[in-house]
C-alpha atoms as a PDB file:
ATOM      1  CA  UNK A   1     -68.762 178.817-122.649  1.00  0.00           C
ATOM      2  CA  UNK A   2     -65.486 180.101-121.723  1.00  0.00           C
ATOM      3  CA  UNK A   3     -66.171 180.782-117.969  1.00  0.00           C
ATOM      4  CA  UNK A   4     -68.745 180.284-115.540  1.00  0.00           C
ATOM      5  CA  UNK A   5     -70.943 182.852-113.903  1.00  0.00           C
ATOM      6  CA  UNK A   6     -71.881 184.048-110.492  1.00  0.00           C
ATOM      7  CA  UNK A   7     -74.973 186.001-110.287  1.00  0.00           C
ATOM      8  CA  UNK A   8     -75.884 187.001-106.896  1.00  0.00           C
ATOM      9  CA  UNK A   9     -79.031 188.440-104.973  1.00  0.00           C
ATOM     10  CA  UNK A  10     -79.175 191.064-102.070  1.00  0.00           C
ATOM     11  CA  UNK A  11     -81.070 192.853 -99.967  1.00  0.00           C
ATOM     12  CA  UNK A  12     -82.379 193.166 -96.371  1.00  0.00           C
ATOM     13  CA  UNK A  13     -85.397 190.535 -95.200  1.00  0.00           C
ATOM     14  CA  UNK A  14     -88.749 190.662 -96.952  1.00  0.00           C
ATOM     15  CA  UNK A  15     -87.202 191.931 -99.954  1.00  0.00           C
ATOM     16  CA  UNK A  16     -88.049 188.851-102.164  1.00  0.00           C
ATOM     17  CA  UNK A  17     -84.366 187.671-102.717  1.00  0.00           C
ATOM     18  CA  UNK A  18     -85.406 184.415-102.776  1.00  0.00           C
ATOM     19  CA  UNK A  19     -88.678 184.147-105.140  1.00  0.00           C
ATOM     20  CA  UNK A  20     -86.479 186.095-107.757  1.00  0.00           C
ATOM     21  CA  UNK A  21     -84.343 183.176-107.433  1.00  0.00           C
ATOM     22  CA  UNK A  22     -86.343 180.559-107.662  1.00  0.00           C
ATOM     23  CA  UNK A  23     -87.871 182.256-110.328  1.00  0.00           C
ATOM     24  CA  UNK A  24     -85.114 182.923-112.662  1.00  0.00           C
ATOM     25  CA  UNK A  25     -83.121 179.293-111.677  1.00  0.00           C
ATOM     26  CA  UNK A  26     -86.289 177.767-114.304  1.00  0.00           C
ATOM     27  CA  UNK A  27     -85.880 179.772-116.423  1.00  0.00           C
ATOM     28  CA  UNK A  28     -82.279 179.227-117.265  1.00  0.00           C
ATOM     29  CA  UNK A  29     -82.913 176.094-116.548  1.00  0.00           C
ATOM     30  CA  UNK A  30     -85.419 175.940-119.012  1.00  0.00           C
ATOM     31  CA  UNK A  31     -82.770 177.148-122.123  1.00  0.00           C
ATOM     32  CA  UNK A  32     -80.514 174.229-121.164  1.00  0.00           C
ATOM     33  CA  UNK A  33     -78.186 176.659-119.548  1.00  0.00           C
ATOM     34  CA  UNK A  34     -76.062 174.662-116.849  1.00  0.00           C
ATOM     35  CA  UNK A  35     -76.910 176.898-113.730  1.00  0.00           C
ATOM     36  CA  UNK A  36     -76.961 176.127-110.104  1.00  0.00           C
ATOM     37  CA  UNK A  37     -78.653 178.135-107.221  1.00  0.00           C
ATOM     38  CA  UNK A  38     -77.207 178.332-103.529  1.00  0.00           C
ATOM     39  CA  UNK A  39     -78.065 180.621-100.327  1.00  0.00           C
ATOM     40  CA  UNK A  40     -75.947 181.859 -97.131  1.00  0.00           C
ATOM     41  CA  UNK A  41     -76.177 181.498 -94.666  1.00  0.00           C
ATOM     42  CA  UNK A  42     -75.625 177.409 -95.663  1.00  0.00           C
ATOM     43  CA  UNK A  43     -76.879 174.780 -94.699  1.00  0.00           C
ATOM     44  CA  UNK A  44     -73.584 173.694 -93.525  1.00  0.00           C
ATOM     45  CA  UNK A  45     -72.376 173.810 -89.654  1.00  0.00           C
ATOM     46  CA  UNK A  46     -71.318 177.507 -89.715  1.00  0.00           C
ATOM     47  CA  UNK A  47     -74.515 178.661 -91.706  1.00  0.00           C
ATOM     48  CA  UNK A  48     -76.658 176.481 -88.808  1.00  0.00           C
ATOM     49  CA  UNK A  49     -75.188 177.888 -86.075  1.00  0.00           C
ATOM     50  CA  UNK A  50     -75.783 181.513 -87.312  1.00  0.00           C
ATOM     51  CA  UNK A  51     -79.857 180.820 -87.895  1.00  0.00           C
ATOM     52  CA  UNK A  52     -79.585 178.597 -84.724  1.00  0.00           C
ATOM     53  CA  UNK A  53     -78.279 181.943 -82.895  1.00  0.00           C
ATOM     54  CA  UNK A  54     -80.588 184.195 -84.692  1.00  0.00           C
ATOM     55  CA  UNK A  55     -83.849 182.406 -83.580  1.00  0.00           C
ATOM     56  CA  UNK A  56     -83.164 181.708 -80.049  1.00  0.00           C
ATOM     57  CA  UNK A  57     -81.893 185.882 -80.399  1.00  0.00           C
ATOM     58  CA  UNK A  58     -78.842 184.843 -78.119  1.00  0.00           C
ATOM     59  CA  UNK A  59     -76.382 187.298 -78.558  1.00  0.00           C
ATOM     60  CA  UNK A  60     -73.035 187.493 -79.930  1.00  0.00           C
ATOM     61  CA  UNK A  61     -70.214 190.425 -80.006  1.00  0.00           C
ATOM     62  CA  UNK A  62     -70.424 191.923 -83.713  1.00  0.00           C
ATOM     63  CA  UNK A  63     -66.872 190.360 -84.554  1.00  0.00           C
ATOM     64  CA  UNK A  64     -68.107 186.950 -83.486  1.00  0.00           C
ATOM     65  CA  UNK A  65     -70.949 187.039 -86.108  1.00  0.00           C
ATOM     66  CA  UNK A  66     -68.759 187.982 -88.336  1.00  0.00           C
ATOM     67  CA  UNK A  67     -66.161 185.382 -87.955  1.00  0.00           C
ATOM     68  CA  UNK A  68     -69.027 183.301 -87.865  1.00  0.00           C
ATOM     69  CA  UNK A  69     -70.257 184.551 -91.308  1.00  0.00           C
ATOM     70  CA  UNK A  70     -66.935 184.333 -93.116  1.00  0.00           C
ATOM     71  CA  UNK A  71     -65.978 181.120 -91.679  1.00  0.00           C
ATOM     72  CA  UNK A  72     -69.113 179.899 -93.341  1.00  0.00           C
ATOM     73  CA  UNK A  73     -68.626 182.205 -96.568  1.00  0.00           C
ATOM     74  CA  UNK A  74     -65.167 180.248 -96.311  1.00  0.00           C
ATOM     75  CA  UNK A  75     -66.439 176.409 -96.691  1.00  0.00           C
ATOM     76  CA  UNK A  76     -69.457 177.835 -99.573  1.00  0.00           C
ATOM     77  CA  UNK A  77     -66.665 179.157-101.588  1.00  0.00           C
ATOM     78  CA  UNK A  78     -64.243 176.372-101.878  1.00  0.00           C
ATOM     79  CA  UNK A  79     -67.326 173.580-101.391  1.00  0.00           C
ATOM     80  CA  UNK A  80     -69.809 174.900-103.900  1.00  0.00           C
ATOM     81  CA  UNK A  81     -69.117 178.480-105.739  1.00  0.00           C
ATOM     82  CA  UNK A  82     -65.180 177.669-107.283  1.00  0.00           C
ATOM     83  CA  UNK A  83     -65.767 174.079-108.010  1.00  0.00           C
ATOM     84  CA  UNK A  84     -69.044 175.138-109.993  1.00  0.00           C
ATOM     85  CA  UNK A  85     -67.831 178.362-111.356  1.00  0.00           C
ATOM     86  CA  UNK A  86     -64.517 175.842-112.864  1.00  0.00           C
ATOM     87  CA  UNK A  87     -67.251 174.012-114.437  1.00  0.00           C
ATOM     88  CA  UNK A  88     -68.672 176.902-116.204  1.00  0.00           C
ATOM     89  CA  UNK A  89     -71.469 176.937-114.491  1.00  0.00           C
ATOM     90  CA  UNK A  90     -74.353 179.873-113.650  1.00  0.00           C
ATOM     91  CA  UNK A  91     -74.112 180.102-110.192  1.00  0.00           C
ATOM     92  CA  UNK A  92     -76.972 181.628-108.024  1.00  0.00           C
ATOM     93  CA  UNK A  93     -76.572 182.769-104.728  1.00  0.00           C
ATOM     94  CA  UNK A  94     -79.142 184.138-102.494  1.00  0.00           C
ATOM     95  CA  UNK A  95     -76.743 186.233-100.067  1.00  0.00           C
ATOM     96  CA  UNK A  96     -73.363 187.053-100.184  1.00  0.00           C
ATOM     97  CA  UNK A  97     -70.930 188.735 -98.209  1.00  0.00           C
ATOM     98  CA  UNK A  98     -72.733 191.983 -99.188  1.00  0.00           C
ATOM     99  CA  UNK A  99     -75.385 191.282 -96.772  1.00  0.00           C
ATOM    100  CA  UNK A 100     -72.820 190.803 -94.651  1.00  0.00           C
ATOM    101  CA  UNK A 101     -71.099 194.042 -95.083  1.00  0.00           C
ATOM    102  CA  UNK A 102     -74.652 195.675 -94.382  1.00  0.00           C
ATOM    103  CA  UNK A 103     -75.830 193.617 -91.397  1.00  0.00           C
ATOM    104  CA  UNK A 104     -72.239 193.554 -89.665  1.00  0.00           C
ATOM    105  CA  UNK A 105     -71.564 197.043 -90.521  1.00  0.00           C
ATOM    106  CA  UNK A 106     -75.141 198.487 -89.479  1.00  0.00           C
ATOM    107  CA  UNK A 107     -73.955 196.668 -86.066  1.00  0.00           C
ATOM    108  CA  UNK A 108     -70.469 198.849 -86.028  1.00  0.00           C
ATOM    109  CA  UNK A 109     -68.018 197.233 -88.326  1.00  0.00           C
ATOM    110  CA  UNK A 110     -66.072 198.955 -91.240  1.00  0.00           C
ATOM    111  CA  UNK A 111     -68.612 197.633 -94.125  1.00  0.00           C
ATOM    112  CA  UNK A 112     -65.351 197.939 -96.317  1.00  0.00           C
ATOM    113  CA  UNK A 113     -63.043 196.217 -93.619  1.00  0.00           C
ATOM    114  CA  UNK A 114     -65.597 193.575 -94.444  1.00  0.00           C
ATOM    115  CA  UNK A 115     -65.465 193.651 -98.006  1.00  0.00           C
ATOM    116  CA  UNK A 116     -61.699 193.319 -98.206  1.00  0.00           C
ATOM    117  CA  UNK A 117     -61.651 190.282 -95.795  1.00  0.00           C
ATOM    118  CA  UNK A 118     -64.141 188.616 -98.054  1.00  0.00           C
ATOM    119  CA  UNK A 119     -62.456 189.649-101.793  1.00  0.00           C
ATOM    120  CA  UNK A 120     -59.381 187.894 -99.992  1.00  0.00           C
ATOM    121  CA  UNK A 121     -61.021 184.377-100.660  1.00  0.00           C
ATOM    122  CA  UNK A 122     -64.566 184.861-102.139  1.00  0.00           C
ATOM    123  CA  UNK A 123     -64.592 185.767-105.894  1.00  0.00           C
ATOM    124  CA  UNK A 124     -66.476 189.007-106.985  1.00  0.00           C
ATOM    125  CA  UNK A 125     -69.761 188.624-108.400  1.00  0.00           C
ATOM    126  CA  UNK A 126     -70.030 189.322-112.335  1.00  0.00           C
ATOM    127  CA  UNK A 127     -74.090 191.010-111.483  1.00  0.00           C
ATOM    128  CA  UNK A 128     -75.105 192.129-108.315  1.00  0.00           C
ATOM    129  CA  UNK A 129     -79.309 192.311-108.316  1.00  0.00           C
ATOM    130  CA  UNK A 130     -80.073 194.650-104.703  1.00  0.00           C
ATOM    131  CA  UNK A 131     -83.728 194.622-104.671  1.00  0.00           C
ATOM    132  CA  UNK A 132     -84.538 197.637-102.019  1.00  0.00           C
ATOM    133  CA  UNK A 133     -87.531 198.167-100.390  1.00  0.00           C
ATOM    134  CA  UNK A 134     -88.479 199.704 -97.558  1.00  0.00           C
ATOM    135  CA  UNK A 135     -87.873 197.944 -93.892  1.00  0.00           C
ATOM    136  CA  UNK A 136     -91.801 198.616 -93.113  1.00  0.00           C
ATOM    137  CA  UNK A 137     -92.881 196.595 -96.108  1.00  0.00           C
ATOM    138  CA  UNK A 138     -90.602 193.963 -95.927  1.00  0.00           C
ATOM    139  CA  UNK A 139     -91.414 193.287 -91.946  1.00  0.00           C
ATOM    140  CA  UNK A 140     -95.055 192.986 -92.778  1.00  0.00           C
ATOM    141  CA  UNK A 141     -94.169 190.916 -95.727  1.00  0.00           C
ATOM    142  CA  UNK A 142     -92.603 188.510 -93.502  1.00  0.00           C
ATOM    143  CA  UNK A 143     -94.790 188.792 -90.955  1.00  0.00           C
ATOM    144  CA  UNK A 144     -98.060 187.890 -93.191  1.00  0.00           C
ATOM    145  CA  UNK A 145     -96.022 185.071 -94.300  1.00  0.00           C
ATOM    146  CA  UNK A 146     -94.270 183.355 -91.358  1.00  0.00           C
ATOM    147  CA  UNK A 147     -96.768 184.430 -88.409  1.00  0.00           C
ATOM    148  CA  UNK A 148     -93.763 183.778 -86.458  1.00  0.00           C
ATOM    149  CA  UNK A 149     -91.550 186.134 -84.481  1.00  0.00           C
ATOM    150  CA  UNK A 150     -89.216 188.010 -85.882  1.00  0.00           C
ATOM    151  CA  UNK A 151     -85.032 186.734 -85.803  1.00  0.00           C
ATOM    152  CA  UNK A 152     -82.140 189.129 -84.374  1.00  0.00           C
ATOM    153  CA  UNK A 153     -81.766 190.407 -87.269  1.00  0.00           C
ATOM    154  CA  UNK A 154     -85.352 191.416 -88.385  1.00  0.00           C
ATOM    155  CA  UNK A 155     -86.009 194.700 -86.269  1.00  0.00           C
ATOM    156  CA  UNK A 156     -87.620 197.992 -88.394  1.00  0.00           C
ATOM    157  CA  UNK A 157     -84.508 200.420 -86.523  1.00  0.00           C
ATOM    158  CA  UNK A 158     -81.630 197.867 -87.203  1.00  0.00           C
ATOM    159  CA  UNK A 159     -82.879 197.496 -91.461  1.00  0.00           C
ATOM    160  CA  UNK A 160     -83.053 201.013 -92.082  1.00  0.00           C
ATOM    161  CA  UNK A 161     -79.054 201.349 -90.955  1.00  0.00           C
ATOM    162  CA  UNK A 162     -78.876 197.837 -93.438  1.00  0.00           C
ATOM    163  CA  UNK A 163     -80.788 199.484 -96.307  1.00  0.00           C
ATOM    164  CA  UNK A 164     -78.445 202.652 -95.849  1.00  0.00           C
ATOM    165  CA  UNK A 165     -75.422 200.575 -96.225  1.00  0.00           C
ATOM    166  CA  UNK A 166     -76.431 198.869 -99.174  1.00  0.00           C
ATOM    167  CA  UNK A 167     -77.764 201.812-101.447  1.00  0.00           C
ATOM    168  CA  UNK A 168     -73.926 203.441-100.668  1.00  0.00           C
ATOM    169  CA  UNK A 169     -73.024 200.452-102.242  1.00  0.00           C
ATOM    170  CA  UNK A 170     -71.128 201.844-105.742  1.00  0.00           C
ATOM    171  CA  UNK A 171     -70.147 198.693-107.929  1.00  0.00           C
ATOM    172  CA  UNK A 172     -70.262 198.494-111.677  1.00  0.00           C
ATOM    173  CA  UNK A 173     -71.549 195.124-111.382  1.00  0.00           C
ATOM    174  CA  UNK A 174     -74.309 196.122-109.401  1.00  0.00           C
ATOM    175  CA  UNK A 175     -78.356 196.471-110.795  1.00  0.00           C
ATOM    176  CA  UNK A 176     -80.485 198.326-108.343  1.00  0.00           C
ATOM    177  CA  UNK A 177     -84.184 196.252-108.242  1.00  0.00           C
ATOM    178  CA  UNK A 178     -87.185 198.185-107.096  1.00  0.00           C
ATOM    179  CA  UNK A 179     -88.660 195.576-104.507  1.00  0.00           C
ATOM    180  CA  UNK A 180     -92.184 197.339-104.542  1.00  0.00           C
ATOM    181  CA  UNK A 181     -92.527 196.202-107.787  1.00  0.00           C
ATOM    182  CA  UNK A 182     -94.404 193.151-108.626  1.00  0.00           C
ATOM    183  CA  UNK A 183     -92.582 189.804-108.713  1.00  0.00           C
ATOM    184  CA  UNK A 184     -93.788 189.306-111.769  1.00  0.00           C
ATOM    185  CA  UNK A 185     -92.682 193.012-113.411  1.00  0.00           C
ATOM    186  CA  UNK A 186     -89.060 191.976-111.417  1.00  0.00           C
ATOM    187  CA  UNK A 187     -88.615 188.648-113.018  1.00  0.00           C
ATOM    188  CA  UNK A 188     -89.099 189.869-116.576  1.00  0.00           C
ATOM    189  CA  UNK A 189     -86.438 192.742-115.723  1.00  0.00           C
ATOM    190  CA  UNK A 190     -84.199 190.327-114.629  1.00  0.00           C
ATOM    191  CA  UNK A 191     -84.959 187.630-117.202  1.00  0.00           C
ATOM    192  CA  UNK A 192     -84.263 190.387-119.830  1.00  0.00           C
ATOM    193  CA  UNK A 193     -81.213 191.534-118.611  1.00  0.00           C
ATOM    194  CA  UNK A 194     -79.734 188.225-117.979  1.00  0.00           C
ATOM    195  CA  UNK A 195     -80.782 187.210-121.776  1.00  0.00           C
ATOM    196  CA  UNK A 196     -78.700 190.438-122.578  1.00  0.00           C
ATOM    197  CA  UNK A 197     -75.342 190.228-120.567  1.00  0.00           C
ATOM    198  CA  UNK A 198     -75.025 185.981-120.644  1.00  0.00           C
ATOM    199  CA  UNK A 199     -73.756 186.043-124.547  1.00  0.00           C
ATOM    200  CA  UNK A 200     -70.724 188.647-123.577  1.00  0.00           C
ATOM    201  CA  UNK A 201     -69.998 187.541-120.265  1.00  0.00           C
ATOM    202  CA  UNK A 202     -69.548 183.726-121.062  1.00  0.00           C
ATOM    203  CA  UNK A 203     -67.167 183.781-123.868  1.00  0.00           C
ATOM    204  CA  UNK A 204     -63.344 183.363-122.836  1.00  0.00           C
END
């Protein structure tokens, strides 16, 4: 292996981000492929504070969330993501500052003001999977499975100006998911494509 890879998952809540990674981490895992998985916001004091804020729904000015994002983005980066990428590793992440883009910018903010901050320090991803579904579906999907109210950012209004943000998304790195689709039918897409692109991207 010449380099390492970062694969990354988007998409707004109830999408299934996070059972197509912990889906495909085994089965890399499972062709002795060195990958690691990760998620933002972190578990670190930046990423806290953000899920902290978003389930007591106390309110911050759009620019403080997004300091608050990036500061964390900032610490994942140069904590987790370079040091395993400079060990050739396949590195997962479950978020990335696309979400931000769409969740700060649905709120206001240049989505590509965003993006340029992040590019300054945060490498680009070599595949982007956005699984899209719509904000109905993935409400009640959370909803059936947390029976818990809903964070600051889970409101049906707020995650159709989200979705909208990331389907104008136009990256050549980027694979658009449909999240209506099965888990099962999505992991086998993904699984096939990753079997495809990991011989060409990980030579020098």
């Amino acid at each position: 292996m010449g380099k390492g890879l970062l694969i990354v998952f988007e998409g707004i809540d109830g999408a299934g981000k996070t059972t197509q990674v912990d889906m495909l981490f085994p089965y890399l895992k499972g062709r002795n492929l060195p990958v690691v998985k990760s998620k933002e916001p972190t578990d670190g004091p930046f990423g806290q504070q953000i899920r902290r804020l978003a389930r007591t729904r106390r309110s911050l000015s759009p620019e403080e969330e997004l300091s608050l994002f990036i500061e964390d983005r900032k610490e994942h980066v140069s904590t987790f993501i370079r040091p395993a990428l400079k060990k050739d590793k396949i590195v997962i992440i479950d978020r990335y500052y696309f979400s931000t883009m769409a969740y700060q910018g649905a709120l206001g903010i240049d989505p590509y003001r965003i993006k340029q901050l992040n590019e300054e320090f945060a490498p680009i991803p070599d595949l982007l999977f956005w699984i899209d579904i719509s904000p109905r579906i993935g409400l009640l999907r959370i909803k059936n499975r947390r029976r818990v109210a809903f964070s600051t950012f889970e409101d049906e209004d707020y995650l159709c100006k989200v979705r909208e943000i990331f389907s104008c998304l136009n990256l050549p790195y980027l694979i658009r998911l449909d999240g209506h689709t099965s888990k099962e039918v999505l992991s086998n897409y993904v699984r096939n494509i990753m079997d495809e692109v990991i011989p060409s991207l990980m030579v020098s």
